[in-house]
Protein backbone atom coordinates (compact mmCIF):
# COMPACT_ATOMS: atom_id res chain seq x y z
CA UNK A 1 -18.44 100.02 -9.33
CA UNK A 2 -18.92 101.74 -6.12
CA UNK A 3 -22.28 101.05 -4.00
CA UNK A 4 -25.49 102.61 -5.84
CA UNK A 5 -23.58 103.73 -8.92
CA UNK A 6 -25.58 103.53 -11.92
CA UNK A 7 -25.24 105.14 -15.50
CA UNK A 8 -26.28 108.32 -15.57
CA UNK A 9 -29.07 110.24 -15.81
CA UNK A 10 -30.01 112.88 -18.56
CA UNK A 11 -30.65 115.71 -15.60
CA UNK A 12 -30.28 115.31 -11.77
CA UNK A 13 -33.28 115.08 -9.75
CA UNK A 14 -34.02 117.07 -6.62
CA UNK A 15 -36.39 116.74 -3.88
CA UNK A 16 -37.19 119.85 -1.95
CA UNK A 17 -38.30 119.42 1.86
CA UNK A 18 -38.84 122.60 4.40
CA UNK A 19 -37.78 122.24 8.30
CA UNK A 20 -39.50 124.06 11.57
CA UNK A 21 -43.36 124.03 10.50
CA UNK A 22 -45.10 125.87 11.81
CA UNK A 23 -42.19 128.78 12.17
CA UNK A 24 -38.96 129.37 11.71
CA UNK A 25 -36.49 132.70 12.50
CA UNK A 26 -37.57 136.01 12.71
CA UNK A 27 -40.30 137.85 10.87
CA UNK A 28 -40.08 141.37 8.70
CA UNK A 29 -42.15 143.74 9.79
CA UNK A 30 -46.07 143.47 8.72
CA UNK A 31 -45.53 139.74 7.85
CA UNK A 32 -47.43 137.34 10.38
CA UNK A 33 -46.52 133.56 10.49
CA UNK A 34 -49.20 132.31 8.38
CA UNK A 35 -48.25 134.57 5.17
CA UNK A 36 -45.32 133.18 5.31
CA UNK A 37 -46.75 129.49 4.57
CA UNK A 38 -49.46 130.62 2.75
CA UNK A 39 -46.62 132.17 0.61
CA UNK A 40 -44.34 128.95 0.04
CA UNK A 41 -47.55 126.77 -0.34
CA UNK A 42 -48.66 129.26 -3.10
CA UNK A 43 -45.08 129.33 -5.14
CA UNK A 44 -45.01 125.13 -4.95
CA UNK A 45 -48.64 125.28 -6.59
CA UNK A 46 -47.63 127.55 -9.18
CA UNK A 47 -44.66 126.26 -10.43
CA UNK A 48 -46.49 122.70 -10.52
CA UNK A 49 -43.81 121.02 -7.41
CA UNK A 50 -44.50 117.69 -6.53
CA UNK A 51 -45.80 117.28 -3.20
CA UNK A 52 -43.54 118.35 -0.32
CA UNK A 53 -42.65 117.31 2.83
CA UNK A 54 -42.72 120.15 5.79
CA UNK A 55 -41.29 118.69 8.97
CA UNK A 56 -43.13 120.04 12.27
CA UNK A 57 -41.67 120.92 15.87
CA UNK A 58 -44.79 120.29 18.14
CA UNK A 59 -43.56 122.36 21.06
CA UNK A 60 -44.27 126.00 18.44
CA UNK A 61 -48.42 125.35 19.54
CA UNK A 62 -48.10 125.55 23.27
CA UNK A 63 -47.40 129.22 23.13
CA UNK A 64 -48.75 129.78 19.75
CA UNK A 65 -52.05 127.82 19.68
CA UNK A 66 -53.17 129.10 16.24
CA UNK A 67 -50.22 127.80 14.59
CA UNK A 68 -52.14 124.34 14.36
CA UNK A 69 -53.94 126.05 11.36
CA UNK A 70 -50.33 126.84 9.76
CA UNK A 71 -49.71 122.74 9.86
CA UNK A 72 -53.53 121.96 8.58
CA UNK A 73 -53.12 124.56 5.92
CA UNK A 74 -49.82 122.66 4.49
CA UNK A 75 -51.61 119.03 4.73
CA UNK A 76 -54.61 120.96 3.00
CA UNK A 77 -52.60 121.98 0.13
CA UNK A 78 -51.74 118.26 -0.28
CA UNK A 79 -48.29 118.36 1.40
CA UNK A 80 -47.39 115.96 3.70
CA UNK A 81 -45.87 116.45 7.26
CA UNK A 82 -42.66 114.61 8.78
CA UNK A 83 -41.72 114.52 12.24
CA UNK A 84 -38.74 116.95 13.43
CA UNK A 85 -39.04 116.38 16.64
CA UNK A 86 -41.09 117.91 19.72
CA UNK A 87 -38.48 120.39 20.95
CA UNK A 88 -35.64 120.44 18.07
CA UNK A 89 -33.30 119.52 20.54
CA UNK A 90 -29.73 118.85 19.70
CA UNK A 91 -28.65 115.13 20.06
CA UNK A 92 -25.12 115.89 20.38
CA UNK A 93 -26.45 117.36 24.04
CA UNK A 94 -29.01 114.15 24.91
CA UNK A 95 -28.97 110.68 25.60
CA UNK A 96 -30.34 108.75 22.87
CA UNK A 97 -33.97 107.66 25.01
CA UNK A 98 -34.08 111.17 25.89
CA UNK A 99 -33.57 112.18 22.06
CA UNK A 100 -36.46 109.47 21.06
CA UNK A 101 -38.61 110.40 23.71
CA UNK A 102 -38.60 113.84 22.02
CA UNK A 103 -39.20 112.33 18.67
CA UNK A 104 -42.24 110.17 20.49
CA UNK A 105 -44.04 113.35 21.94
CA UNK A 106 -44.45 114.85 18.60
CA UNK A 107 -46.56 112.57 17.31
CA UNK A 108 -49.83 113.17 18.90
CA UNK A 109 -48.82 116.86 17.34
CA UNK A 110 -48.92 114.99 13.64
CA UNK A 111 -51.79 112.79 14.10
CA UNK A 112 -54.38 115.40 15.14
CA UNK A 113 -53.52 117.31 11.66
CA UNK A 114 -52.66 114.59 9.63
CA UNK A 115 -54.00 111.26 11.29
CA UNK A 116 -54.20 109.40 7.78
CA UNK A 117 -50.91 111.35 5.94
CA UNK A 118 -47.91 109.06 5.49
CA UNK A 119 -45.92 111.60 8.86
CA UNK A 120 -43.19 108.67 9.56
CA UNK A 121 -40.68 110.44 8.06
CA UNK A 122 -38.20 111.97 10.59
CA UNK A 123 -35.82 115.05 9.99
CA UNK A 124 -32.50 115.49 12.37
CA UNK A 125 -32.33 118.71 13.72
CA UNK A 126 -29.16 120.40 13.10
CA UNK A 127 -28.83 117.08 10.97
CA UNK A 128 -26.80 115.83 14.08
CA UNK A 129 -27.36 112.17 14.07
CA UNK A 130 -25.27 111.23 16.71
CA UNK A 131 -21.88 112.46 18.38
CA UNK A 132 -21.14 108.39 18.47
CA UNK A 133 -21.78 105.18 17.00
CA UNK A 134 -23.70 104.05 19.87
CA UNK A 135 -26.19 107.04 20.01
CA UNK A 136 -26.67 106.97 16.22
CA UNK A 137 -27.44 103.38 15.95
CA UNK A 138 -29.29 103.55 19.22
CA UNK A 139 -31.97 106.03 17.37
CA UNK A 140 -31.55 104.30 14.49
CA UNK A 141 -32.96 101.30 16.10
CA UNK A 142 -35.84 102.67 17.45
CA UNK A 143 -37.23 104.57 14.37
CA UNK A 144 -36.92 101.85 12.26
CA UNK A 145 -39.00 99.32 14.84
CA UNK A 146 -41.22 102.15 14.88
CA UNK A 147 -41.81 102.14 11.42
CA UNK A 148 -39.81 105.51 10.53
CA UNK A 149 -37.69 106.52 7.51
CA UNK A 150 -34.88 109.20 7.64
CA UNK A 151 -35.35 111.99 5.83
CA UNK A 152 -31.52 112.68 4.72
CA UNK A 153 -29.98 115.51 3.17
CA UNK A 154 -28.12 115.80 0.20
CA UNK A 155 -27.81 119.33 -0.56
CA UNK A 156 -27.74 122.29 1.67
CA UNK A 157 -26.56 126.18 1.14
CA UNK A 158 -27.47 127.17 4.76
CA UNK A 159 -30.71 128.67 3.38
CA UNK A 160 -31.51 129.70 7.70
CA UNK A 161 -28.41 131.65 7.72
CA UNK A 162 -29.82 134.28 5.81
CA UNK A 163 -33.26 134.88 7.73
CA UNK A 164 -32.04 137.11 10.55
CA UNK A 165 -29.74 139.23 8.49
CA UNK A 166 -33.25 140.04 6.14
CA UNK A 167 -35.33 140.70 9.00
CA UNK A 168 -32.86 143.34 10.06
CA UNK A 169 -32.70 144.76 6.97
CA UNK A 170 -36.39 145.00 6.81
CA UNK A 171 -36.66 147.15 10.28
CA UNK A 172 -34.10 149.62 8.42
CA UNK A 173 -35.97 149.30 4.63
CA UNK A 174 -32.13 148.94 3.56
CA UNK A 175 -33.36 148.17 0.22
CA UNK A 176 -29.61 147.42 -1.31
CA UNK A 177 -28.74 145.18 1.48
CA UNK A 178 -31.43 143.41 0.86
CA UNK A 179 -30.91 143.32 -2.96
CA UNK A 180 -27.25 141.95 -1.82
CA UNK A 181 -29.03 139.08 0.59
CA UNK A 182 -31.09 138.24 -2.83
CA UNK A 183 -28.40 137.73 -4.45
CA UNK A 184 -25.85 135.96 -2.47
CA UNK A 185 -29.07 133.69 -1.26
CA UNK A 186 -28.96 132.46 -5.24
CA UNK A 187 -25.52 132.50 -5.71
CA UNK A 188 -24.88 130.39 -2.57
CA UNK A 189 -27.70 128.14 -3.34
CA UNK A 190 -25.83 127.58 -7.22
CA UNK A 191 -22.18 127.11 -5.65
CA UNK A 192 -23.77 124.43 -3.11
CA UNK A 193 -25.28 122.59 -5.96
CA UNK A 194 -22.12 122.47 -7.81
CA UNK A 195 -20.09 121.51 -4.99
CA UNK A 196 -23.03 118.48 -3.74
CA UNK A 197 -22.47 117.43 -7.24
CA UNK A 198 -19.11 117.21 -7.27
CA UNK A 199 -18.97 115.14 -4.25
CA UNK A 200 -21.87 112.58 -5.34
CA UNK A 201 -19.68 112.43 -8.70
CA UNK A 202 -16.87 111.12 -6.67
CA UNK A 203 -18.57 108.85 -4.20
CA UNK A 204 -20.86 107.49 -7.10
CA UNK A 205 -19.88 108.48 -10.24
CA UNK A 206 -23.05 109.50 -11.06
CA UNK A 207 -26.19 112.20 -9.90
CA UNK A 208 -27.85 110.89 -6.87
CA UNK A 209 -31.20 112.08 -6.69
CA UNK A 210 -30.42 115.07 -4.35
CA UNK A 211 -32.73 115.96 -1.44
CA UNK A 212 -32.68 119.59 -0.55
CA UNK A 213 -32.78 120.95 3.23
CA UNK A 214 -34.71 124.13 3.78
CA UNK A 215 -36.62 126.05 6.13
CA UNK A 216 -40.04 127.67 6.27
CA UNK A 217 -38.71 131.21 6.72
CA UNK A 218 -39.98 134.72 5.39
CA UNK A 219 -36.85 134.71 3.25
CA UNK A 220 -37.22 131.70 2.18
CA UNK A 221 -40.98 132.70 1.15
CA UNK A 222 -39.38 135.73 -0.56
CA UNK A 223 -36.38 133.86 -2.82
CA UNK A 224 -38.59 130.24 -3.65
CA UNK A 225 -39.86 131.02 -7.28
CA UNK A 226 -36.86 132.78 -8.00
CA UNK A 227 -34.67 129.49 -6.39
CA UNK A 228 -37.15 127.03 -8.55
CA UNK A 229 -36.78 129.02 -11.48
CA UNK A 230 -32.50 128.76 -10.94
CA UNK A 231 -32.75 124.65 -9.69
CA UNK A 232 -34.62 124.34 -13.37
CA UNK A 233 -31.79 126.71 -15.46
CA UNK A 234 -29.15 124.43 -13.96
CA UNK A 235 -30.60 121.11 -15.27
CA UNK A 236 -32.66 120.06 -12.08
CA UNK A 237 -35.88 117.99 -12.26
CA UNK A 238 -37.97 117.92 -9.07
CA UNK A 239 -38.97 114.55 -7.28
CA UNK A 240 -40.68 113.77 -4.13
CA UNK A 241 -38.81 112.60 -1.07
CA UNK A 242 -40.20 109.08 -1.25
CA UNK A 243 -38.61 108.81 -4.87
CA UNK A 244 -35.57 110.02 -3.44
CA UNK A 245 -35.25 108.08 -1.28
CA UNK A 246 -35.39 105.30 -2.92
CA UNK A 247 -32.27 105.58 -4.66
CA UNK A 248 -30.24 103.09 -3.67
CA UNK A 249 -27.40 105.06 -2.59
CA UNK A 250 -29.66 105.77 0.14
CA UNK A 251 -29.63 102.60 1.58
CA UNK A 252 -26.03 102.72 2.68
CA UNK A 253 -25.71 103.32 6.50
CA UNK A 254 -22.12 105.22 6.84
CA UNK A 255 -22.20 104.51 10.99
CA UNK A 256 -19.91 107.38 11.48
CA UNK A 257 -20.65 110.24 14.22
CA UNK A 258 -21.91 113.94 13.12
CA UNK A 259 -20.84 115.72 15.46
CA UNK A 260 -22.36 119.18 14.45
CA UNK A 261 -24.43 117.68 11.91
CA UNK A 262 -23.53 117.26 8.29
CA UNK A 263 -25.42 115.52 5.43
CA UNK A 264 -25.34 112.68 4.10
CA UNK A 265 -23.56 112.69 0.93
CA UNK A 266 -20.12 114.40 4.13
CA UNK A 267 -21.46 110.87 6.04
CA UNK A 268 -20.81 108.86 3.10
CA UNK A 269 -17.23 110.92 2.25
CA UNK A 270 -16.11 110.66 5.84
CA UNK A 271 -16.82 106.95 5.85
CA UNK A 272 -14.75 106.55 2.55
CA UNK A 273 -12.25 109.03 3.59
CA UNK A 274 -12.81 111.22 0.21
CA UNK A 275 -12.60 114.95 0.73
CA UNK A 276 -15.48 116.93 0.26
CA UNK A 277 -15.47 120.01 -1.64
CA UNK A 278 -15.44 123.65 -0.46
CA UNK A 279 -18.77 124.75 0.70
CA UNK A 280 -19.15 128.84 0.28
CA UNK A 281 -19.23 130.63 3.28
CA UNK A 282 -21.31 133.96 3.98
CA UNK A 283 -21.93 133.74 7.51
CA UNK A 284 -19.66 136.94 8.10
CA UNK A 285 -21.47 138.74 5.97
CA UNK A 286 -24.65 137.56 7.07
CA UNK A 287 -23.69 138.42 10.89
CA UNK A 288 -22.60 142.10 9.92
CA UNK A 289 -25.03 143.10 7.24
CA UNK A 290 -27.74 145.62 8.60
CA UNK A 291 -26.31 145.94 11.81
């Protein structure tokens, strides 16, 4: 039996997390930063979510001072903050000490909003984890001495991809393109799932306990009951990170380069040399919708 396979379980568990607190892409008209927050915070109350990890870029509060309140308002709500580095840099373009001393500056960000919160949790940007073996491991290293855990990802539908192409729409009140966004934001979300699925089937033979990437954008805000509502039709339970995490497929370092980024379920394939399904595509859609 393959490492971390298990029997399986009666539904597959799935841990959402949200990237770029305090802000992320561009906003509709009318809609200030906050909202936006105050928005997803709001839908992960209602629909009783457990509690959530938002990961924070620092460098958003020199320009934007008030955003501080957008991070305190999350760790208010009783969701906890990860580090996603200062800058959101790409590590594919740094050394790895230049890369951790990004990661380092962030945290006076998280411990003046969250100085007793459980913030060593880190987040890739770009989920580039090193364009070598060297670099990765390098990083590695230093955020496990430093008492970090990696926040992986184990599902992704490009959720981002779709923020700039509804803002857009917005300015022209195209209300069927926007319809269309709604719907190809679900129906990308669904064929991701399947396809995440299929690949943990054939690594583990089993469900891993999926961890979801997404981002705190007005979009985002928009689609998240109706996305919950979905996750649950398909079968999904939600779980924290931290249970997650835990799984012990999790525990497997692949040591390959991302080059690009890619998650780690396409780590784990690449390592193994098992093909990984077909991911949908939209992004030529996205890019001439609205225009």
């Amino acid at each position: 039996m393959r490492l971390g396979a298990q029997q399986p379980a009666s539904a597959p568990k799935l841990a959402f997390t949200f990237d770029d607190l305090p802000a992320h892409g561009p906003l509709p008209p009318g809609m200030a930063r906050p909202a936006v927050v105050a928005s997803i915070l709001k839908t992960l109350k209602a629909e009783n979510m457990p509690p959530t990890y938002g990961f924070v870029n620092g460098f958003r509060m020199v320009d934007w001072p008030y955003q501080v309140e957008i991070l305190r308002a999350w760790r208010d709500a009783g969701q906890p903050l990860g580090n996603h580095t200062w800058s959101h840099p790409e590590l594919d373009k740094l050394t790895a000490q230049q890369y951790i001393a990004n990661i380092a500056k962030n945290e006076a960000t998280l411990r003046s909003v969250d100085a007793q919160g459980d913030w060593k949790w880190f987040r890739y940007p770009f989920l580039e984890e090193g364009d070598t073996v060297a670099k990765r491991e390098a990083v590695r290293a230093w955020l496990k001495a430093h008492g970090y855990r990696v926040a992986e990802v184990s599902m992704d539908f490009q959720d981002w991809a779709w923020a700039d192409a509804y803002a857009r729409c917005a300015v022209k009140k195209d209300d069927a393109a926007i319809a269309k966004l709604h719907d190809t934001y679900l129906e990308a979300a669904s064929k991701s799932a399947v396809a995440f699925r299929t690949l943990s089937q054939k690594l583990y033979e089993r469900d891993v306990p999926y961890i979801l990437l997404m981002h705190v954008g007005a979009f985002d805000a928009r689609m998240l009951p109706e996305l919950i509502a979905q996750y649950r039709a398909e079968g999904f339970t939600f779980v924290t990170l931290e249970e997650a995490s835990a799984d012990a497929a999790y525990k497997l370092d692949p040591k390959v380069p991302t080059a690009g980024g890619s998650t780690f379920l396409e780590q784990v394939a690449t390592a193994r040399k098992v093909n990984v399904p077909e991911l949908p595509e939209y992004s030529s859609m996205l890019d001439k919708i609205c225009r």
